[in-house]
Protein backbone atom coordinates (compact mmCIF):
# COMPACT_ATOMS: atom_id res chain seq x y z
CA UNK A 1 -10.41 -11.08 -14.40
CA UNK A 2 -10.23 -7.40 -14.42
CA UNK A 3 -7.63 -5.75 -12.47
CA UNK A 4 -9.16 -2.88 -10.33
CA UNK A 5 -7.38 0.61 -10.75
CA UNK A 6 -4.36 1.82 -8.85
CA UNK A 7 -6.99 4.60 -6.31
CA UNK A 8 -8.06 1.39 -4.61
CA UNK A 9 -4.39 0.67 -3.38
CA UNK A 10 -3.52 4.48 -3.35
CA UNK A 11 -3.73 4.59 0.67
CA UNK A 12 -0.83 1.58 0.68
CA UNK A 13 1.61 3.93 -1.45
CA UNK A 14 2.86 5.76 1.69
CA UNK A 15 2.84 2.33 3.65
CA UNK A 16 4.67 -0.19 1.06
CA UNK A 17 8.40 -0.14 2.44
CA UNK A 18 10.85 -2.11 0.33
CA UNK A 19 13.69 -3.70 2.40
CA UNK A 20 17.17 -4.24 0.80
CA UNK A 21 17.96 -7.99 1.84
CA UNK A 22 21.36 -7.71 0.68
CA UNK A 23 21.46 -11.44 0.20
CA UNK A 24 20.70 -10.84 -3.61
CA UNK A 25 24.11 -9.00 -3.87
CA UNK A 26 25.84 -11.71 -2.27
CA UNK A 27 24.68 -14.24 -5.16
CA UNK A 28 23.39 -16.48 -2.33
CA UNK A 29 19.91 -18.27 -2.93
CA UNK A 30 16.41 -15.99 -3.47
CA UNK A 31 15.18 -15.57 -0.26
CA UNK A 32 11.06 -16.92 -0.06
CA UNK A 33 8.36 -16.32 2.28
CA UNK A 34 4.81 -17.13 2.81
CA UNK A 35 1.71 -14.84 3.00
CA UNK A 36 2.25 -13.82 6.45
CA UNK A 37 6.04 -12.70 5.89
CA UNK A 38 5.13 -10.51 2.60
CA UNK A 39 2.25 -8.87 4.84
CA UNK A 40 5.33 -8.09 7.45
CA UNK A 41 7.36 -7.04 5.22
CA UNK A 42 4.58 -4.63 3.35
CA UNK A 43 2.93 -3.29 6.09
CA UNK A 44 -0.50 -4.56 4.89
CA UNK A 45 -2.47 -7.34 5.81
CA UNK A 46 -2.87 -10.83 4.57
CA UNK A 47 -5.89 -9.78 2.92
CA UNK A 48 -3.98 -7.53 0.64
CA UNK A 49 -1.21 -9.71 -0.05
CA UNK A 50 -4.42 -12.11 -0.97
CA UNK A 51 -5.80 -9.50 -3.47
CA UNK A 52 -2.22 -9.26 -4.63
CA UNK A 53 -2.22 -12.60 -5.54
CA UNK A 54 -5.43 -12.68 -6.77
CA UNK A 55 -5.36 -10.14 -9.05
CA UNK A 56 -1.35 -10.98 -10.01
CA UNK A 57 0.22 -7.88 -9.06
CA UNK A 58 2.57 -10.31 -7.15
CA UNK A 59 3.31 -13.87 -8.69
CA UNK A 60 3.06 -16.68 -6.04
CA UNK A 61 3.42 -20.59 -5.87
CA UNK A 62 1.72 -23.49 -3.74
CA UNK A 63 4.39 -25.32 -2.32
CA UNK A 64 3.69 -27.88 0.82
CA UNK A 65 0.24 -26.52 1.13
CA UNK A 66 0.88 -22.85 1.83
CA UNK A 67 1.56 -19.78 -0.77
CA UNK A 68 5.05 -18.86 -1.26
CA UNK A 69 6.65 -16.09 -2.63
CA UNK A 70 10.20 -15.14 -3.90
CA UNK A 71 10.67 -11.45 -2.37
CA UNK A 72 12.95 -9.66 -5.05
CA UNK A 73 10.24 -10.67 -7.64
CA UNK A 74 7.54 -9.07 -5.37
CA UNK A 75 9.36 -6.63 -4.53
CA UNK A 76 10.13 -5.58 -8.64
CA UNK A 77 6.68 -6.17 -9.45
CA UNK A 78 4.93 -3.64 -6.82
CA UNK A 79 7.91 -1.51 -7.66
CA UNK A 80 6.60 -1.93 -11.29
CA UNK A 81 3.31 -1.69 -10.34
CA UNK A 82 2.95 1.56 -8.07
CA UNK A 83 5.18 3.52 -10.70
CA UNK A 84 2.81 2.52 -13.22
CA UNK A 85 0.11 5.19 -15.16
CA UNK A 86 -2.86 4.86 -13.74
């Protein structure tokens, strides 16, 4: 599957927020969420976060019937991603 180029997401670069959880510092456990939680925490819809998965920009797991995501690892790769050459 080709991934599409970075102009399709260049309207989300002002949008994508990246909240420090803190809990990662702590050495506690990863903190996970499903589709609906990453599209809170992005700004975006779940359509995006769909297309995300889709086209692996952000890694995600079916657990219990539903998508879910560790947020530090989404949050490194869209980091990764958005600094990227396009």
């Amino acid at each position: 599957m080709q991934i599409p180029s970075r102009r399709l997401f260049s309207k989300y670069n002002d949008v994508v927020k990246i909240a420090a959880t803190g809990e990662e510092e702590a050495g506690q456990a990863r903190p996970e969420t499903n589709k609906s939680g990453l599209a809170a925490r992005y700004q975006v819809g779940i359509r995006t976060i769909e297309n995300w998965l889709a086209w692996e920009i952000i890694p995600g797991r079916m657990e219990r019937g539903e998508i879910v995501a560790d947020v530090a690892e989404c949050d490194r790769r869209l980091m990764e991603y958005k600094n990227s050459t396009p």
